[in-house]
Protein backbone atom coordinates (compact mmCIF):
# COMPACT_ATOMS: atom_id res chain seq x y z
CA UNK A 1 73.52 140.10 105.80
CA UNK A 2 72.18 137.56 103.62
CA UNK A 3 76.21 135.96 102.82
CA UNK A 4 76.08 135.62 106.44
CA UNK A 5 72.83 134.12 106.92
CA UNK A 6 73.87 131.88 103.86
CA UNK A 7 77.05 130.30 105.84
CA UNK A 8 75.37 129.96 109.20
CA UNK A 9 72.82 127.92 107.19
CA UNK A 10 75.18 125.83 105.50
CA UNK A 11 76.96 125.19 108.72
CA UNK A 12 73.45 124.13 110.54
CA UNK A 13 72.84 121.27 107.43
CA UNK A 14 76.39 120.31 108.16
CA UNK A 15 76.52 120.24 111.76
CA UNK A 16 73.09 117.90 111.25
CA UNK A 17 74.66 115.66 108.86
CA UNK A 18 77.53 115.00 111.19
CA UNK A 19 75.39 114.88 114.51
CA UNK A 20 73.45 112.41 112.39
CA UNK A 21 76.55 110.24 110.67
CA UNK A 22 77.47 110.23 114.71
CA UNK A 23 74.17 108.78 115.51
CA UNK A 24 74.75 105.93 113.05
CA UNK A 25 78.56 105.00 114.09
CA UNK A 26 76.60 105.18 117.63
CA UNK A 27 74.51 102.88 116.77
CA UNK A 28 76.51 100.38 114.88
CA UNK A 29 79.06 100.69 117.27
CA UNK A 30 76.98 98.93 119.76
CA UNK A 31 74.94 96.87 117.79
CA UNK A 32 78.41 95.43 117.20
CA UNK A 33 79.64 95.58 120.62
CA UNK A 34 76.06 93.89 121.74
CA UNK A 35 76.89 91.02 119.75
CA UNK A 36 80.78 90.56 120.78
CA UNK A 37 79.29 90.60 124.43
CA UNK A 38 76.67 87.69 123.30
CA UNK A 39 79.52 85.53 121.69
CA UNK A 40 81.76 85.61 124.91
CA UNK A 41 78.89 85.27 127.07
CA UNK A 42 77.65 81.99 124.69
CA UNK A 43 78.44 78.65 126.60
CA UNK A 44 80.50 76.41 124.67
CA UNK A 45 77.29 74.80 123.06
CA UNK A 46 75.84 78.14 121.78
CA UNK A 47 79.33 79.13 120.58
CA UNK A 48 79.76 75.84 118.57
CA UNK A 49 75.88 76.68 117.17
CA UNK A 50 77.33 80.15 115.97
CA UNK A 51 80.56 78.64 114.76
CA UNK A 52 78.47 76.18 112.42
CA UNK A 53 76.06 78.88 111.02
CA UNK A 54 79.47 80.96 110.11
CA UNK A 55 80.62 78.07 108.21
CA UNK A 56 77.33 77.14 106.79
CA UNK A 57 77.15 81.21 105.67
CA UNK A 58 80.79 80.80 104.19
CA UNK A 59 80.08 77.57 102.35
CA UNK A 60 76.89 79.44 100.75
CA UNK A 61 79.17 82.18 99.61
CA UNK A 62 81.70 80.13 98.14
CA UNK A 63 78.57 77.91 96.40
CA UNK A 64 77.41 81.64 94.95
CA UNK A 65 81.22 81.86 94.19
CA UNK A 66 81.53 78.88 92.14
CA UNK A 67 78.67 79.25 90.62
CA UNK A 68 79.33 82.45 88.95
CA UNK A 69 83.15 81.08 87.94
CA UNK A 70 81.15 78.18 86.40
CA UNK A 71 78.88 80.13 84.53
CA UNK A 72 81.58 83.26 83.12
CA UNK A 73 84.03 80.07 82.07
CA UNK A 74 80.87 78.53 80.29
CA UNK A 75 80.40 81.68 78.63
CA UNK A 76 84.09 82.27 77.64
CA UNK A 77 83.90 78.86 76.34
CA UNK A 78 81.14 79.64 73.82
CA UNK A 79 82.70 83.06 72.84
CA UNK A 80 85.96 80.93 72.05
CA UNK A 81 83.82 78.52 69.98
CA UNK A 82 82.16 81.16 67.92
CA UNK A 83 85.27 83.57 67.46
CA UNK A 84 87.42 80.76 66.27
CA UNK A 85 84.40 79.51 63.80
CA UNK A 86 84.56 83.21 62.52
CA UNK A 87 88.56 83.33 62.45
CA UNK A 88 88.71 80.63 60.32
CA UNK A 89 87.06 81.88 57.28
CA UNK A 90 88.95 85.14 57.54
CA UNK A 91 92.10 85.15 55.14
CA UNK A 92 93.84 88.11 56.92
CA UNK A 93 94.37 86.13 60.38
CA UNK A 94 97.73 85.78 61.69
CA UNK A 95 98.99 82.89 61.94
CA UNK A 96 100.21 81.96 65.66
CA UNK A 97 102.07 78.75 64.85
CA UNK A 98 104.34 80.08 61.71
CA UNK A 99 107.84 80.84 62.73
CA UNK A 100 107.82 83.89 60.46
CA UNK A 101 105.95 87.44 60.34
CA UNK A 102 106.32 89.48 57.57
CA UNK A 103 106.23 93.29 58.31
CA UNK A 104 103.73 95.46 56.34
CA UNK A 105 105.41 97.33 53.38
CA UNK A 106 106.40 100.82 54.37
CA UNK A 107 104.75 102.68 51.62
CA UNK A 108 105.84 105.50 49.72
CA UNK A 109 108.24 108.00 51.41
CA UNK A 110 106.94 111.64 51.16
């Protein structure tokens, strides 16, 4: 009996983490639903209120946004700086702006 008493335990801790995953969709559910019911129940100065603390939300995000582009551009400016200081003391770069390559010999056939 114990293989049995095994899989009725696993399906207890399973139906419990599904009763409790169905508590929290529940819950969500009408936390969101509470708040739809606010915003159509909002008279056109409340709604306007709501509308402006969207944008104002938005315009922080896109601040946090730019700020970050700002700062990874900075940073691929300085690693441009430095690896092109380095590149130019190297003999073995290629050369971008010469019109031709010359492939590496082949080597000795075996």
């Amino acid at each position: 009996m114990g293989f049995l008493d095994s899989v009725k335990s696993w399906f207890r801790s399973e139906a419990a983490e599904a009763g409790e995953l169905g508590r929290e969709t529940k819950t969500r559910l009408e936390r969101d639903l509470d708040r739809r019911e606010a915003e159509l129940a909002a008279t056109p100065e409340q709604r306007l209120e709501q509308l402006q603390d969207q944008i104002a939300d938005g315009d922080t995000t896109f601040g946090d946004l730019q700020s970050k582009i700002d700062g990874r551009g900075a940073l691929a400016d300085a690693t441009a700086d430095v690896a092109g200081i380095d590149r130019r003391d190297q003999d073995d770069v290629l050369d971008l702006d010469s019109e031709e390559i010359d492939p590496p010999d082949p080597g000795p056939a075996s």
